[in-house]
C-alpha atoms as a PDB file:
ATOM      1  CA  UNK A   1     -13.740  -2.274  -7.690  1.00  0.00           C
ATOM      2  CA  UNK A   2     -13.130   1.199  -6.863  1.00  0.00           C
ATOM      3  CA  UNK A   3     -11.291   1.114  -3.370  1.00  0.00           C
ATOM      4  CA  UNK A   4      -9.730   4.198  -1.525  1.00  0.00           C
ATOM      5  CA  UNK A   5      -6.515   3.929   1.107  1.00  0.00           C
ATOM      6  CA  UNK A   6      -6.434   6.483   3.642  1.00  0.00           C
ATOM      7  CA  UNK A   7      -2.517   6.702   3.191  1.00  0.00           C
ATOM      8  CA  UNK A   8      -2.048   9.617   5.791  1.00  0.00           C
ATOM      9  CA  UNK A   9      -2.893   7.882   8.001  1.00  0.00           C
ATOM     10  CA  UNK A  10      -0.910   4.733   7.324  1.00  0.00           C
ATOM     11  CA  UNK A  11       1.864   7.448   6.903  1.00  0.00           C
ATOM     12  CA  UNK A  12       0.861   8.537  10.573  1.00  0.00           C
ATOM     13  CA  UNK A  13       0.695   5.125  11.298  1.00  0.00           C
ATOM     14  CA  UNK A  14       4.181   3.950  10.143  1.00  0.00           C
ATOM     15  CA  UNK A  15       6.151   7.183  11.339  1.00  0.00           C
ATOM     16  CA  UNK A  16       4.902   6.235  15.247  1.00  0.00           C
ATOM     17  CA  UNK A  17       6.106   2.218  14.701  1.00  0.00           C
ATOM     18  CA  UNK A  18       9.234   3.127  12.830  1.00  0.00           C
ATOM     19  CA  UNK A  19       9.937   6.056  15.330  1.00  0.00           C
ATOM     20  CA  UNK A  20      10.830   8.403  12.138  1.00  0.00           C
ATOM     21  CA  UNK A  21       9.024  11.222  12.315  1.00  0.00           C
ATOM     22  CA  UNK A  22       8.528  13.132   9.053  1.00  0.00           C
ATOM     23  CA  UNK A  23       8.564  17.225   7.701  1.00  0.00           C
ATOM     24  CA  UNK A  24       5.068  17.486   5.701  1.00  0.00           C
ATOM     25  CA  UNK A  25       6.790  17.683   2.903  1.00  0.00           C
ATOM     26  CA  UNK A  26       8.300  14.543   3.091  1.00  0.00           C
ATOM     27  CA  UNK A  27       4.871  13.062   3.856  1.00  0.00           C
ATOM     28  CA  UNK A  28       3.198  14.349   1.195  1.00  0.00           C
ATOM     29  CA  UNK A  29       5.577  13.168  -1.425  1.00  0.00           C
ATOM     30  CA  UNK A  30       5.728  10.107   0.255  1.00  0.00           C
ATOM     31  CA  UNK A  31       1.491   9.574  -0.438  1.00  0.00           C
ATOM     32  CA  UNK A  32       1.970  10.476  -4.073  1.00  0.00           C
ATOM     33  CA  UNK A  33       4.586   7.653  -4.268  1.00  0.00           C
ATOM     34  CA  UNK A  34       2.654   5.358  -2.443  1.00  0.00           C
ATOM     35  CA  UNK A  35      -0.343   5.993  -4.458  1.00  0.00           C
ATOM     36  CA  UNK A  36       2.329   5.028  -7.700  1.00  0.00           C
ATOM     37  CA  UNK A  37       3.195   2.417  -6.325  1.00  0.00           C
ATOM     38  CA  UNK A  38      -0.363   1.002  -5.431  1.00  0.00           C
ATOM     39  CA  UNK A  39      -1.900   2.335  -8.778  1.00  0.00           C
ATOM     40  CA  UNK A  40       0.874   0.233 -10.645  1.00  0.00           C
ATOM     41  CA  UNK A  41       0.053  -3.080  -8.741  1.00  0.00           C
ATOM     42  CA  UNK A  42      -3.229  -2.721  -9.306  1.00  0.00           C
ATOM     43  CA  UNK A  43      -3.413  -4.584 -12.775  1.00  0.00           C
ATOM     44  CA  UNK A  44      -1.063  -7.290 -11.338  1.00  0.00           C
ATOM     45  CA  UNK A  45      -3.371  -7.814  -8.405  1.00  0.00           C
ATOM     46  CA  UNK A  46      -6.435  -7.807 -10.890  1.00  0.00           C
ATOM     47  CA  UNK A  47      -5.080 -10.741 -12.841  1.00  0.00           C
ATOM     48  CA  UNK A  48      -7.175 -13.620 -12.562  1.00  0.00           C
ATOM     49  CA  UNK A  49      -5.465 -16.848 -11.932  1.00  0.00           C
ATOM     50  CA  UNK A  50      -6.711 -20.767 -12.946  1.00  0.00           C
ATOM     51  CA  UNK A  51      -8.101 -22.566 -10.186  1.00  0.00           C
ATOM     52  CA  UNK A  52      -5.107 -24.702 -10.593  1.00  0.00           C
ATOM     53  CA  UNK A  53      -2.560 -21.574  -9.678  1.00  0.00           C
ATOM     54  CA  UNK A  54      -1.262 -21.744  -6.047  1.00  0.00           C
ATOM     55  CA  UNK A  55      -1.376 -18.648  -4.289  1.00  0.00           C
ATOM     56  CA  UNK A  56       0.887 -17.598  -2.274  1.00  0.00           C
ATOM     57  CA  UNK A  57      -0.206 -17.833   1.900  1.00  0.00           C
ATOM     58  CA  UNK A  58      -1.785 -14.993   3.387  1.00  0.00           C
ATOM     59  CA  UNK A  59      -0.624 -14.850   6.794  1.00  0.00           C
ATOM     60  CA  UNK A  60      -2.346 -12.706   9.480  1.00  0.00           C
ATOM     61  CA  UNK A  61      -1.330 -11.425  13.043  1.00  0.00           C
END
């Protein structure tokens, strides 16, 4: 599964909630770390586990 994150805008996104507005330099570096960070879970979140795993909840707003 080949799936794309629009991180500038969840940059965008989290400068507004967090009232931290950013330089675009800082929210450019910021993407490539995010894009790290999310490339590096990727396996992890890939794993298959046994039907008799637990998962943890999902909870949603």
């Amino acid at each position: 599964m080949n799936e794309t994150f629009d991180w500038p805008a969840y940059i965008r996104l989290m400068e507004q909630l967090l009232a931290m507005p950013l330089d675009d330099a800082r929210r450019a570096e910021l993407e490539i770390q995010l894009t790290r960070i999310a490339a590096m879970a990727a396996p992890l979140l890939a794993f298959p586990l046994d039907n008799r795993q637990d998962v943890a909840g999902v909870y949603r707003l």
